[in-house]
Protein backbone atom coordinates (compact mmCIF):
# COMPACT_ATOMS: atom_id res chain seq x y z
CA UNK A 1 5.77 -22.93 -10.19
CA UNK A 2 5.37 -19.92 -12.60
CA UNK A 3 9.15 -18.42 -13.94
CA UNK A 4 7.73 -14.74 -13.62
CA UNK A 5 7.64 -13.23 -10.43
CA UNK A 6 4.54 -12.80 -8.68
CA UNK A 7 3.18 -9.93 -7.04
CA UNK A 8 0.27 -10.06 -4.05
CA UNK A 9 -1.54 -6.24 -3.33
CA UNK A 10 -3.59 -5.58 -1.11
CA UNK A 11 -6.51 -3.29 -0.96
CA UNK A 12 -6.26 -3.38 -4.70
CA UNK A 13 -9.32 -3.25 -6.20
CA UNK A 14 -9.55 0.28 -7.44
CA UNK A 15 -7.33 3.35 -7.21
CA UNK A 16 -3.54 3.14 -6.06
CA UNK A 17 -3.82 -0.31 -5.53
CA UNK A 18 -5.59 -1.03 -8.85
CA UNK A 19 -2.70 1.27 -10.64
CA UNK A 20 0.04 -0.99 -9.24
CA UNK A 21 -1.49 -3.89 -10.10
CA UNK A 22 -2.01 -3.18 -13.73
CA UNK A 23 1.72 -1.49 -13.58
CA UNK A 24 3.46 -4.47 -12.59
CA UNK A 25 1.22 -6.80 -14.71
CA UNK A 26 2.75 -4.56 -17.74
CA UNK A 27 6.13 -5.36 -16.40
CA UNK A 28 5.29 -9.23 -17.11
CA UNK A 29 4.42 -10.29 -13.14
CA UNK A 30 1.43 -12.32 -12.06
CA UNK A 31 -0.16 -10.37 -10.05
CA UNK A 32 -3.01 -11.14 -7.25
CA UNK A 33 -5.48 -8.60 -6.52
CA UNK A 34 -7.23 -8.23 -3.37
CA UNK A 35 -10.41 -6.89 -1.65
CA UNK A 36 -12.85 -7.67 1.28
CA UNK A 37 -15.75 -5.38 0.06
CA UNK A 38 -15.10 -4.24 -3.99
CA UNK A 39 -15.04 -7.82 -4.70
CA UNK A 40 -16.88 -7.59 -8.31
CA UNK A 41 -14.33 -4.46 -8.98
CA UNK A 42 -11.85 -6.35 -8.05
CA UNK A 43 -12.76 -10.21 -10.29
CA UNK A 44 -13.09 -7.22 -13.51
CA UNK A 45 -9.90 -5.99 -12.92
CA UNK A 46 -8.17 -9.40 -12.47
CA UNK A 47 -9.82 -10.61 -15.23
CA UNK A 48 -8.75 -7.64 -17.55
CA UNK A 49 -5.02 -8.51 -16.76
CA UNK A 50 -3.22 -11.38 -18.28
CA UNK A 51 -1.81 -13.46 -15.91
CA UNK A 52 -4.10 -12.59 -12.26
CA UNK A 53 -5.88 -13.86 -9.81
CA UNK A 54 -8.65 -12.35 -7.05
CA UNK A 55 -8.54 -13.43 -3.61
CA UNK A 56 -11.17 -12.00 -0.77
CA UNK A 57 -9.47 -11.62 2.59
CA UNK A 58 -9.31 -8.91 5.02
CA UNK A 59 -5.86 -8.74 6.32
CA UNK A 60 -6.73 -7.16 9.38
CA UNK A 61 -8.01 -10.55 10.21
CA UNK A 62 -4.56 -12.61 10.80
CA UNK A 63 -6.02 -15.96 9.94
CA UNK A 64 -7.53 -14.13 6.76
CA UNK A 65 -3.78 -12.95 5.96
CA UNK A 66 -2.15 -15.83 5.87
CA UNK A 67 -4.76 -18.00 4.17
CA UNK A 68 -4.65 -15.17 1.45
CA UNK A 69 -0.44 -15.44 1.63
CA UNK A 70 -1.23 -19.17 1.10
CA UNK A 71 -3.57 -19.20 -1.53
CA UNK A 72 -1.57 -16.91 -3.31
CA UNK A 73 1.70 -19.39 -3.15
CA UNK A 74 -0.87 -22.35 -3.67
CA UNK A 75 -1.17 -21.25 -6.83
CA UNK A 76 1.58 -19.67 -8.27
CA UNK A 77 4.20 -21.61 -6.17
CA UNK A 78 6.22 -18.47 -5.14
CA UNK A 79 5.65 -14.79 -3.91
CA UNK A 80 7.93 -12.24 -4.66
CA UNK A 81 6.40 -9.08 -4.22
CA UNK A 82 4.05 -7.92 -1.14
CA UNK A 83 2.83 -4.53 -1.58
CA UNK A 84 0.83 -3.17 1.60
CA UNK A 85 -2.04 -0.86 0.17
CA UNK A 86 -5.00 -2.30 2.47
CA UNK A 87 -5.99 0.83 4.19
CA UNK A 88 -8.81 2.40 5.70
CA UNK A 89 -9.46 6.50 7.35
CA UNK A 90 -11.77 8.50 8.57
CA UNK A 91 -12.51 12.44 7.56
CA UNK A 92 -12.55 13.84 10.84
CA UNK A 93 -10.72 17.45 11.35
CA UNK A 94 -7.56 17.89 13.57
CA UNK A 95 -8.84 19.95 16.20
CA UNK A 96 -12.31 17.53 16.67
CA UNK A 97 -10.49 15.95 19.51
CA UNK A 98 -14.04 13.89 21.23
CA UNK A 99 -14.94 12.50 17.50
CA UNK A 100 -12.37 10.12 17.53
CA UNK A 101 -13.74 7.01 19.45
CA UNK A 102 -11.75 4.39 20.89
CA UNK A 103 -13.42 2.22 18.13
CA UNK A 104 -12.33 4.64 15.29
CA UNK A 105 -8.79 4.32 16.56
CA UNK A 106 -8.77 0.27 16.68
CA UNK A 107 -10.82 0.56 13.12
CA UNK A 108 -7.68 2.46 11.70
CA UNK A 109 -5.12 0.51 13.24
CA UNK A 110 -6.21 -2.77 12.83
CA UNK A 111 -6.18 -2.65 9.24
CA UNK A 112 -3.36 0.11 8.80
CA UNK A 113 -0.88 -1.15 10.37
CA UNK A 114 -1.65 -4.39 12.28
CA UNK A 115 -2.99 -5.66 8.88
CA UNK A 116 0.02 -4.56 6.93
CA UNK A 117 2.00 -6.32 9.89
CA UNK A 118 -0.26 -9.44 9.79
CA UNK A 119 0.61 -9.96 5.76
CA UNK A 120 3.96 -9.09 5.63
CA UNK A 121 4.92 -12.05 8.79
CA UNK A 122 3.11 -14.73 6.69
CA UNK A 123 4.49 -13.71 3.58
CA UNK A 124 8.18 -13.38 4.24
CA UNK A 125 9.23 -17.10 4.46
CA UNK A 126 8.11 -17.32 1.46
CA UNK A 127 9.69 -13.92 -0.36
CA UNK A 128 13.04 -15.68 1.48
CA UNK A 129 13.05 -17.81 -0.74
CA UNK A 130 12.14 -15.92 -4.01
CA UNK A 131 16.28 -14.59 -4.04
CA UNK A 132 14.67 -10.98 -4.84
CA UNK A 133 11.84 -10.99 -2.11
CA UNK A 134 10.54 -7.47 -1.45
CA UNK A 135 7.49 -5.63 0.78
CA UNK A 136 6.70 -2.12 -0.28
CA UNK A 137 4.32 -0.38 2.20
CA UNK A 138 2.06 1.58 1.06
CA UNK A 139 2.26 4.94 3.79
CA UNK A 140 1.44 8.81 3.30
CA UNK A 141 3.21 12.12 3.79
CA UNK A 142 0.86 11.83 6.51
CA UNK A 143 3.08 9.52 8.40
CA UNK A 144 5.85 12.76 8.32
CA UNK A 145 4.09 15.84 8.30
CA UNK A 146 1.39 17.37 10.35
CA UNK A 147 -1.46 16.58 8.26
CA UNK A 148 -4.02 13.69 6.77
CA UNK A 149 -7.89 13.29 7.03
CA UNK A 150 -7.38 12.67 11.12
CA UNK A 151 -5.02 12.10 13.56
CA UNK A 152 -5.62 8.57 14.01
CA UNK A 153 -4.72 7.98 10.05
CA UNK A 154 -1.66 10.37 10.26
CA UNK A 155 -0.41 8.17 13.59
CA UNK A 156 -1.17 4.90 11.69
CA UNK A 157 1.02 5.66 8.52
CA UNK A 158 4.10 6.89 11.04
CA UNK A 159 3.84 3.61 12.39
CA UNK A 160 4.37 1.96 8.88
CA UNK A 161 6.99 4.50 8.72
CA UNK A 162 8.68 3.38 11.19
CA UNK A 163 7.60 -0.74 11.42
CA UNK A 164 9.07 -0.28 7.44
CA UNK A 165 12.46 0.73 8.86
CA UNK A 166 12.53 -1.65 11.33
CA UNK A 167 11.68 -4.98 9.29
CA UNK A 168 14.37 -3.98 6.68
CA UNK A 169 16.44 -3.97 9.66
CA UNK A 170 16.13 -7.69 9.96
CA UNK A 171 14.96 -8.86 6.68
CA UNK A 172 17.78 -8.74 4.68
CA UNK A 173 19.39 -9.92 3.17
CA UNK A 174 17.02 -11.99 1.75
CA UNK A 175 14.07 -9.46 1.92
CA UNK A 176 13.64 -5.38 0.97
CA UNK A 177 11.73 -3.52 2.88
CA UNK A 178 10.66 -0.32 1.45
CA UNK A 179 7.67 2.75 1.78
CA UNK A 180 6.05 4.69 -0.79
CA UNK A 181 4.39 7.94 1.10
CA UNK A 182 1.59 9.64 -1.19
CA UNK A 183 0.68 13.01 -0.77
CA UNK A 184 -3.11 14.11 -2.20
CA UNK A 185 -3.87 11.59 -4.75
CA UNK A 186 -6.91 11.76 -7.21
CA UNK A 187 -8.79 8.33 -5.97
CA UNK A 188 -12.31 7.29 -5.41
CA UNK A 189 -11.19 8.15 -1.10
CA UNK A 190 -10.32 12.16 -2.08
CA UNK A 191 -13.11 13.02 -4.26
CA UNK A 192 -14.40 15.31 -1.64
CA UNK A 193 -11.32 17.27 -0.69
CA UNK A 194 -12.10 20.03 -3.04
CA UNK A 195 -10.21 23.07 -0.83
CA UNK A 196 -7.20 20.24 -0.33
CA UNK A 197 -6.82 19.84 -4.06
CA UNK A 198 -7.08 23.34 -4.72
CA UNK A 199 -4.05 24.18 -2.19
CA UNK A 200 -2.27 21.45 -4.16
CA UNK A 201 -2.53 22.04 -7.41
CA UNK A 202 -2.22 25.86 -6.72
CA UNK A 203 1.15 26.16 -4.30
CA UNK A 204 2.79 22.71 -4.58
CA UNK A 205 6.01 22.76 -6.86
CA UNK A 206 4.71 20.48 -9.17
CA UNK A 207 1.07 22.45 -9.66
CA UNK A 208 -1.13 19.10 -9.96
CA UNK A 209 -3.02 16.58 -7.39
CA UNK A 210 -0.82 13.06 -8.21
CA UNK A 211 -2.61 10.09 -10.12
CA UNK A 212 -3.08 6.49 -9.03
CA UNK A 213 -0.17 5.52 -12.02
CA UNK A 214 2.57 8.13 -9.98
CA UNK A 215 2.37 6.17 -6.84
CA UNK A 216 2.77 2.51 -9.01
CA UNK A 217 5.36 4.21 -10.94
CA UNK A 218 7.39 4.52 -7.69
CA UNK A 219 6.43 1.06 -6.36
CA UNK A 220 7.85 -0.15 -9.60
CA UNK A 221 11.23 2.19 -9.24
CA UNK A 222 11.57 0.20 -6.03
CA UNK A 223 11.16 -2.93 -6.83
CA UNK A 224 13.42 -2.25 -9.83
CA UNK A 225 16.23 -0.22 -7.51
CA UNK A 226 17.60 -4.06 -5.77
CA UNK A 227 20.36 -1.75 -3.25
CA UNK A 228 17.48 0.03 -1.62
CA UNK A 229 15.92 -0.96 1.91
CA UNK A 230 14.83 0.77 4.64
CA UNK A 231 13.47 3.74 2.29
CA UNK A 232 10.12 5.85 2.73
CA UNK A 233 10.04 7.59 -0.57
CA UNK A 234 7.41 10.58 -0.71
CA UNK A 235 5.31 11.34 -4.14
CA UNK A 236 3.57 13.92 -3.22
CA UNK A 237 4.46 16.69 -6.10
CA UNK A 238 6.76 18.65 -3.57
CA UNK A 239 3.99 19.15 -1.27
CA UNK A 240 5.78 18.26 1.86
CA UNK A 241 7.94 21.64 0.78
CA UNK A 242 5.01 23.43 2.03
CA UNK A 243 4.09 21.43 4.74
């Protein structure tokens, strides 16, 4: 077993995930990145950091979860850190009511938030015993405001919301549970929300579309800030002021 803590994210290949990995790999964790399709993207990135590992699993699969819990603790000998970022949406407007299938629906919550469900049951015996154990979910101001790229995404970040407050609920003391809840962030998914970013940087108190490296920052505030639980912090520039 490792002395520095070690930190599993999912969905972290590139953008927010990839910022929090190489965050809390600054920090001095081990951290495991994780991908089911950027899986080159995702051996670079692990490589560039100095104490990672890559492991391919799709956590909406719950066999796939927990061997990816286990492989993580297989090697390291400890998890301290889950951070939910796995996530999948689809761009389809608000008022397009007969363009969201029944399979887009079980696409979005499968990974969204029965994914982020599967990972954080096979990983919390294990963050029990850590002494500092701690899941941050990765959600959206979606999840609290009327908007996000489609109804079916909005609905799947209130449930992590919502399951968030819930597992802190019973997870102490061991265990934190907190949210981080992103409001228009400049990834690789947003490149095409040009009249989005516009409104953002143009009206939102803070005049600018947030970065991959604001979200980790706040991840990292969390993990740091031991007498929170519970919490769904928004970084979203003040947008929700508008909202």
């Amino acid at each position: 077993m490792i002395s520095r803590q070690v930190a599993l994210i999912t969905g972290s290949s590139t953008g927010i995930g990839a910022a929090i990995a190489g965050r809390l790999s600054e920090e001095g964790m081990a951290v495991v990145v994780n991908a089911v399709r950027s899986v080159e993207t995702g051996e670079k990135l692990a490589a560039s950091l100095p104490e990672a590992a890559f492991v391919k699993a799709d956590v909406s699969d719950e066999a796939q979860a927990y061997d990816l819990v286990n492989e993580v603790v297989e090697k390291y000998g400890r998890l301290d850190l889950l951070v939910n970022n796995a996530g999948v949406t689809r761009a389809i407007p608000h008022t397009d009511l007969e363009a969201v299938t029944g399979g887009i629906w079980r696409e979005i919550l499968d990974l969204n938030v029965i994914g982020t469900w599967h990972t954080t049951v096979a990983a919390m015996p294990h963050l029990r015993k850590s002494g500092a154990g701690h899941v941050v979910n990765i959600s959206s101001i979606a999840g609290s405001r009327p908007a996000g790229s489609s109804i079916p995404y909005a609905v799947s970040k209130a449930a992590v919301d919502h399951m968030t407050r819930l597992l802190a609920g019973v997870a102490g003391p061991e265990v934190r549970v907190n949210a981080v809840a992103p409001g228009l962030v400049d990834t690789p998914w947003t490149r095409g929300f040009t009249e989005a970013r516009q409104r953002v940087a143009s009206s939102a108190p803070l005049r600018r579309v947030g970065t991959p490296d604001d979200v980790a920052e706040v991840v990292l505030g969390l993990h740091r800030a031991t007498y929170s639980t519970g919490e769904v912090v928004l970084a979203d520039g003040g947008a929700h002021l508008l909202i």
